[in-house]
C-alpha atoms as a PDB file:
ATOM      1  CA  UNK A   1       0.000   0.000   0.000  1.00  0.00           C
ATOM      2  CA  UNK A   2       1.607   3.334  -1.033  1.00  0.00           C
ATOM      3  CA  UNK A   3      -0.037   7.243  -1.257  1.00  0.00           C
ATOM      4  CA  UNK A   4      -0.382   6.273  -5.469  1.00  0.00           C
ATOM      5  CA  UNK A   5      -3.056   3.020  -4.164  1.00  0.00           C
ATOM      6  CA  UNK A   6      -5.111   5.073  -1.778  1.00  0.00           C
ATOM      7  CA  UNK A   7      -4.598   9.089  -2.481  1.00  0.00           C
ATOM      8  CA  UNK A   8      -6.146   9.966   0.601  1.00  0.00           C
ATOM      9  CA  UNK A   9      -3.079   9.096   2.458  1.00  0.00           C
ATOM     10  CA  UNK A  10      -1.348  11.635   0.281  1.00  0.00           C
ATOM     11  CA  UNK A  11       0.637  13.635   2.829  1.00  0.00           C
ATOM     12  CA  UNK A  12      -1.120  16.860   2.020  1.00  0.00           C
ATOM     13  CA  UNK A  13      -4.411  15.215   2.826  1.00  0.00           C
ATOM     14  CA  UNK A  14      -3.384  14.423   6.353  1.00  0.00           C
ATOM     15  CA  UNK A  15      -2.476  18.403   7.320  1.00  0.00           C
ATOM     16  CA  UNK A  16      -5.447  19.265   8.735  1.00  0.00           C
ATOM     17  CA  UNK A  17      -6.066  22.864   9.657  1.00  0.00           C
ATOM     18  CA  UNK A  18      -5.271  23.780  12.889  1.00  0.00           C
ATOM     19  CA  UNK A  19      -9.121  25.062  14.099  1.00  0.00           C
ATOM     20  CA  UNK A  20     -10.333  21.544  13.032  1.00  0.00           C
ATOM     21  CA  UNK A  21      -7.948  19.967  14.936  1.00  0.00           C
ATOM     22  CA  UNK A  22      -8.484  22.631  18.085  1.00  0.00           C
ATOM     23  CA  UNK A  23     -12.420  22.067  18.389  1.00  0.00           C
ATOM     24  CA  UNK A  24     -11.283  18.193  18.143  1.00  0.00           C
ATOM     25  CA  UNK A  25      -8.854  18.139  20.479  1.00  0.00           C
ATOM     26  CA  UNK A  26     -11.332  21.219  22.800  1.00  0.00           C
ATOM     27  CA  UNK A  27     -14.293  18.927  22.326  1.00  0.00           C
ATOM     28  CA  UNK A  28     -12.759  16.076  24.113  1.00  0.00           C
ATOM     29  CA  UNK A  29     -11.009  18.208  26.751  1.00  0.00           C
ATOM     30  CA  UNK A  30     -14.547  19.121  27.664  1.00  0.00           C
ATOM     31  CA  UNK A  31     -15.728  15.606  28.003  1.00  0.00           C
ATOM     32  CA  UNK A  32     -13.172  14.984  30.209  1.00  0.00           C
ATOM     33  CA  UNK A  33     -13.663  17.683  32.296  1.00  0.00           C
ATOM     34  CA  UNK A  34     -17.375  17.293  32.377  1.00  0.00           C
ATOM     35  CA  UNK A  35     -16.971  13.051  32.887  1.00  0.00           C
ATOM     36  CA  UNK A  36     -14.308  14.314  36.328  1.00  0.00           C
ATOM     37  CA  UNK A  37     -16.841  16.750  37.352  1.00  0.00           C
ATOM     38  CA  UNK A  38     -19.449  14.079  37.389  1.00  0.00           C
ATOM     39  CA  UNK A  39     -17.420  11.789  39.736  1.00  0.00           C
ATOM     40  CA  UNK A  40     -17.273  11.923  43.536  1.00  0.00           C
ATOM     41  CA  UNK A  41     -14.092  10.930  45.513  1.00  0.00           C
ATOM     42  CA  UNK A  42     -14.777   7.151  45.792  1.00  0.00           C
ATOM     43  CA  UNK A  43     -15.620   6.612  41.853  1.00  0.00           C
ATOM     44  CA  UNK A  44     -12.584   6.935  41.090  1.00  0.00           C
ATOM     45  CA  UNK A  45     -11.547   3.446  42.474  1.00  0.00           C
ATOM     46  CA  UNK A  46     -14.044   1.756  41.218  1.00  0.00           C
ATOM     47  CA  UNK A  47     -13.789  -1.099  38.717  1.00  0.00           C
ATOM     48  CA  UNK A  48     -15.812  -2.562  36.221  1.00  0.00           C
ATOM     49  CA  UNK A  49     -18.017  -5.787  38.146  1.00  0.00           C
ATOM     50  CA  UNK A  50     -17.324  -9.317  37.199  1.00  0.00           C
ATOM     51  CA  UNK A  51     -14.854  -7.908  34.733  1.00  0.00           C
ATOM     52  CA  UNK A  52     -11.176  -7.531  34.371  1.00  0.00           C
ATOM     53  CA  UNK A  53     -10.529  -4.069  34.383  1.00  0.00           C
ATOM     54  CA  UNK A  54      -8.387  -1.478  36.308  1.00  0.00           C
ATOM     55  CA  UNK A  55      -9.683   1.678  38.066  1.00  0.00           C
ATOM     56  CA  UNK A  56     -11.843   4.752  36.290  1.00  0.00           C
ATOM     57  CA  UNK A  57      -8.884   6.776  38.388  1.00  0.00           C
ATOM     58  CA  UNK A  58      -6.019   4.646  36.359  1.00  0.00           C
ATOM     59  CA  UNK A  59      -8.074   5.324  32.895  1.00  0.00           C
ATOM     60  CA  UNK A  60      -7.742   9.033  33.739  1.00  0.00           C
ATOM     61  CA  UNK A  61      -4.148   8.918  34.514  1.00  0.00           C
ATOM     62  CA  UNK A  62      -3.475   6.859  31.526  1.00  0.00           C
ATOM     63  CA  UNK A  63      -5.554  10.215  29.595  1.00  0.00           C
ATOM     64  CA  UNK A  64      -3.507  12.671  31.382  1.00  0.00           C
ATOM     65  CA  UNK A  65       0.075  10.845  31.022  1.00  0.00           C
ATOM     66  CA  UNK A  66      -0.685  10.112  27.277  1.00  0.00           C
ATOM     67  CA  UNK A  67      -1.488  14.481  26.820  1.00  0.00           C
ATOM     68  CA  UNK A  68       2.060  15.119  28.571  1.00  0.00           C
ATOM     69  CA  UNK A  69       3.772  12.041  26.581  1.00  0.00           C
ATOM     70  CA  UNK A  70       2.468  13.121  22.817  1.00  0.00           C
ATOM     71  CA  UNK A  71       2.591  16.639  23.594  1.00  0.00           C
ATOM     72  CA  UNK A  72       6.123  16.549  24.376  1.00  0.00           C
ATOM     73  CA  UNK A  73       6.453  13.746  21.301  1.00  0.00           C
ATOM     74  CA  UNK A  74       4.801  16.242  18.844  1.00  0.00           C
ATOM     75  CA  UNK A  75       6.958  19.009  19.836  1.00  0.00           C
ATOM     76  CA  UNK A  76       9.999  17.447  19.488  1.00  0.00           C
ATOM     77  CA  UNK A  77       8.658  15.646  16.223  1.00  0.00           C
ATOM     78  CA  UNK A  78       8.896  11.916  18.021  1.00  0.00           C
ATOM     79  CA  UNK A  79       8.384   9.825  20.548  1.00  0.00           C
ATOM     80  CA  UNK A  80      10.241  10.397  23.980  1.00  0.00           C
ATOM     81  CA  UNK A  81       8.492   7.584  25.986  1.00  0.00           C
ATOM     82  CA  UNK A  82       5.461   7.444  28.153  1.00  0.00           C
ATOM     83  CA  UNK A  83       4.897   9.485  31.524  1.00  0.00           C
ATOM     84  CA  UNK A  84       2.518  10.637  33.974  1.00  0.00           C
ATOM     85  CA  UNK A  85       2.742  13.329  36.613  1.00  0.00           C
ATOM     86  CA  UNK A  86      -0.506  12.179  37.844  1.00  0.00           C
ATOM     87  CA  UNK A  87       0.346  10.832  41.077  1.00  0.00           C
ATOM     88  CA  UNK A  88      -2.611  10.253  42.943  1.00  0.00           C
ATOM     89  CA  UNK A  89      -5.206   9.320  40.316  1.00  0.00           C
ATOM     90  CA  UNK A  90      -7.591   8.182  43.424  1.00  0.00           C
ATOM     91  CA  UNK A  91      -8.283  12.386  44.653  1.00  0.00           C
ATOM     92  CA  UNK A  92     -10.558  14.380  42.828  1.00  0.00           C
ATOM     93  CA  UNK A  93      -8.969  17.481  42.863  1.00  0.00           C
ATOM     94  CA  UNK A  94      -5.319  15.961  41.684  1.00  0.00           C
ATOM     95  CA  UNK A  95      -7.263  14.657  38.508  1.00  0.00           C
ATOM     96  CA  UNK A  96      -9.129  17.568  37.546  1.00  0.00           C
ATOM     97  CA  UNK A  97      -6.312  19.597  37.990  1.00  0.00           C
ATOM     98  CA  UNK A  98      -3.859  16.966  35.952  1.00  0.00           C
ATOM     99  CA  UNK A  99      -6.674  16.579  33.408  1.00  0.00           C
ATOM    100  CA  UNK A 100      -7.093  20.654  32.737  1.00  0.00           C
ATOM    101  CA  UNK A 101      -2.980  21.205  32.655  1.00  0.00           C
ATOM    102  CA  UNK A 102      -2.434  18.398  30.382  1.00  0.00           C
ATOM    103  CA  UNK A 103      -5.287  19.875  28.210  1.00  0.00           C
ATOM    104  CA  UNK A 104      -3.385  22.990  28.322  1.00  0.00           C
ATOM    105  CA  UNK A 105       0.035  21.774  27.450  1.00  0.00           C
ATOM    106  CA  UNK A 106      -1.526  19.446  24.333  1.00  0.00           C
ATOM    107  CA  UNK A 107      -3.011  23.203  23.172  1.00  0.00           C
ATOM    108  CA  UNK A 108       0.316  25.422  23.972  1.00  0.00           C
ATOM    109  CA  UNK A 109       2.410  22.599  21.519  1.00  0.00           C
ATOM    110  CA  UNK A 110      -0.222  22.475  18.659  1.00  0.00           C
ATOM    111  CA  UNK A 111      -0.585  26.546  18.914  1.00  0.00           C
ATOM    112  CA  UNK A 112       2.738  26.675  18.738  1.00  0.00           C
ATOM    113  CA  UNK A 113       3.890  24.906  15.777  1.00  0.00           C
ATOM    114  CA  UNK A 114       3.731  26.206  12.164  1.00  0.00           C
ATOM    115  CA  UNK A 115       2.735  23.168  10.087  1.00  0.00           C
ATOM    116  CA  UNK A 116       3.190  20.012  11.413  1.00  0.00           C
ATOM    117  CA  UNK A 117       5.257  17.538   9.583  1.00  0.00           C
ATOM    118  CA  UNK A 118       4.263  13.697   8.924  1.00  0.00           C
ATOM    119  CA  UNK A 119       5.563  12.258  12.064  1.00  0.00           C
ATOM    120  CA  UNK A 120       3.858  15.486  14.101  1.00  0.00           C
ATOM    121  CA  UNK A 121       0.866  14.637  12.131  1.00  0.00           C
ATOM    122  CA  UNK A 122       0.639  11.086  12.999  1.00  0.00           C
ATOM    123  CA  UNK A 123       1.519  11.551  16.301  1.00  0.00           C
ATOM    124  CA  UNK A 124      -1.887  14.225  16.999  1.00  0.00           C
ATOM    125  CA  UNK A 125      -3.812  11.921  15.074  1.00  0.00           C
ATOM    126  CA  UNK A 126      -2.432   8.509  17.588  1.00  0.00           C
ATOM    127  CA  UNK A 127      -3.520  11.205  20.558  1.00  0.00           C
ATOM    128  CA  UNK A 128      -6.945  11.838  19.218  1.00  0.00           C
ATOM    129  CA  UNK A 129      -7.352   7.705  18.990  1.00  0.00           C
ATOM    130  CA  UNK A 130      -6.268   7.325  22.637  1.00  0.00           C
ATOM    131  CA  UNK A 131      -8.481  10.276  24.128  1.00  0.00           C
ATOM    132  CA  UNK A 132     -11.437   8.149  21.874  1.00  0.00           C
ATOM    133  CA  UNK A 133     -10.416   4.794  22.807  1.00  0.00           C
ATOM    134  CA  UNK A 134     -10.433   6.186  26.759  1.00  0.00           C
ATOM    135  CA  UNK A 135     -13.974   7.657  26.371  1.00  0.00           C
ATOM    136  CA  UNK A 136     -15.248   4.441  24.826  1.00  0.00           C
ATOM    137  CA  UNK A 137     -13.582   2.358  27.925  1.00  0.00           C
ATOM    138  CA  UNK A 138     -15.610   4.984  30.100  1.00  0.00           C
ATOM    139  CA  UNK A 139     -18.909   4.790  28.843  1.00  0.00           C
ATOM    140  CA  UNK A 140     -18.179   0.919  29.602  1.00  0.00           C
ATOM    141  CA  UNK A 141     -17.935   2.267  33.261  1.00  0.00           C
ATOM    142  CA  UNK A 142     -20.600   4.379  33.250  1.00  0.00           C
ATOM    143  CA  UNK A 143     -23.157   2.050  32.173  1.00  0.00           C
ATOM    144  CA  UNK A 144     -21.392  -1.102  33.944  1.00  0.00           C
ATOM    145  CA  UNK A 145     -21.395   0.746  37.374  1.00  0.00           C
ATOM    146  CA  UNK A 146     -24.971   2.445  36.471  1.00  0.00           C
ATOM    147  CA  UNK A 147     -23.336   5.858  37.024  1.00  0.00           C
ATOM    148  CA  UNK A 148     -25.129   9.291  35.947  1.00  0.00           C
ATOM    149  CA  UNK A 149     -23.937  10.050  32.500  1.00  0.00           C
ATOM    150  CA  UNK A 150     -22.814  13.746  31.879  1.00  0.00           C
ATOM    151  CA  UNK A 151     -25.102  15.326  29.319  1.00  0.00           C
ATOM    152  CA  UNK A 152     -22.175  16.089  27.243  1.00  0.00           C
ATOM    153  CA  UNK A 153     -21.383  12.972  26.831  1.00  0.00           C
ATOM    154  CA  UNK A 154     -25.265  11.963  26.448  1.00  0.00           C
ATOM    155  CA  UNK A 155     -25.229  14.200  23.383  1.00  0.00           C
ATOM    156  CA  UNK A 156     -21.993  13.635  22.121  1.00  0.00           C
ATOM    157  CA  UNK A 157     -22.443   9.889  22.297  1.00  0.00           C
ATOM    158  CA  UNK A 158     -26.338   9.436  21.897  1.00  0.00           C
ATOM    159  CA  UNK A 159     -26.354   7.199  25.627  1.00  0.00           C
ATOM    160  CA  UNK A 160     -29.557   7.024  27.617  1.00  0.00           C
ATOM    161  CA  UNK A 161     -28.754   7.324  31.215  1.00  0.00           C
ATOM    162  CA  UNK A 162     -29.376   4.277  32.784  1.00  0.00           C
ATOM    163  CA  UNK A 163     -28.463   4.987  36.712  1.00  0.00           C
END
């Protein structure tokens, strides 16, 4: 498979403009923020019943150390390895707070590059996968542990709330 089979992987298909990209990458922030909000204290260490699964407090800190990891991967144009100041992704207020810096240093890195090249490009596109994969996993956990659904993510994701 090459760019002459399947055009659309031309490179100069994949630079998308930067306010597409923004409201993408702003759209999610939101849902993460709003999905945090919803939470109280204890949620966070809950796990999916009867299922293997890890913590909706680890699935946030794997969101927030995946921002800091790709943001500093797309600013130096490649991958530097995988890591997570989130240290207690069990508190409330450390995850909201991890959640909204991270947001902010994924923004400050795409605002402040002037075209991105193909490995920059790849590397916000493999970011925008893993913030989608993550809210996927959640609505797993909000349904599985019959929690209030945001209505963000109600109308984002068409979900009834079944709590």
């Amino acid at each position: 498979m090459d760019c002459q089979t399947f055009p659309i992987l031309s490179p100069s298909f994949l630079m998308l403009p930067a306010n597409v990209l923004a409201s993408r990458f702003d759209r999610s922030f939101a849902l993460y923020r709003d999905f945090a909000e919803s939470l109280d204290e204890p949620t966070l260490g809950e796990k999916l019943p009867g299922l293997p699964s890890n913590t909706i407090g680890l699935q946030l800190w794997c969101v927030v150390g995946a921002r800091e990891s790709y943001a500093r991967a797309i600013g130096a144009g490649s991958w530097a390895g995988f890591a997570c100041s989130l240290a207690s992704p069990m508190e409330k207020s450390p995850v909201a707070e991890a959640l909204g810096r991270s947001a902010n240093e994924v923004r400050l890195v795409l605002d402040g590059i002037e075209g991105f090249s193909e490995t920059q490009q790849g590397l916000i596109l493999d970011l925008l996968e893993h913030e989608a994969a993550h809210q996927g996993q959640l609505i797993r956990y909000l349904y599985g542990l019959r929690l209030a659904i945001p209505e963000s993510w109600r109308a984002r994701y068409a979900l009834s709330d079944l709590s």
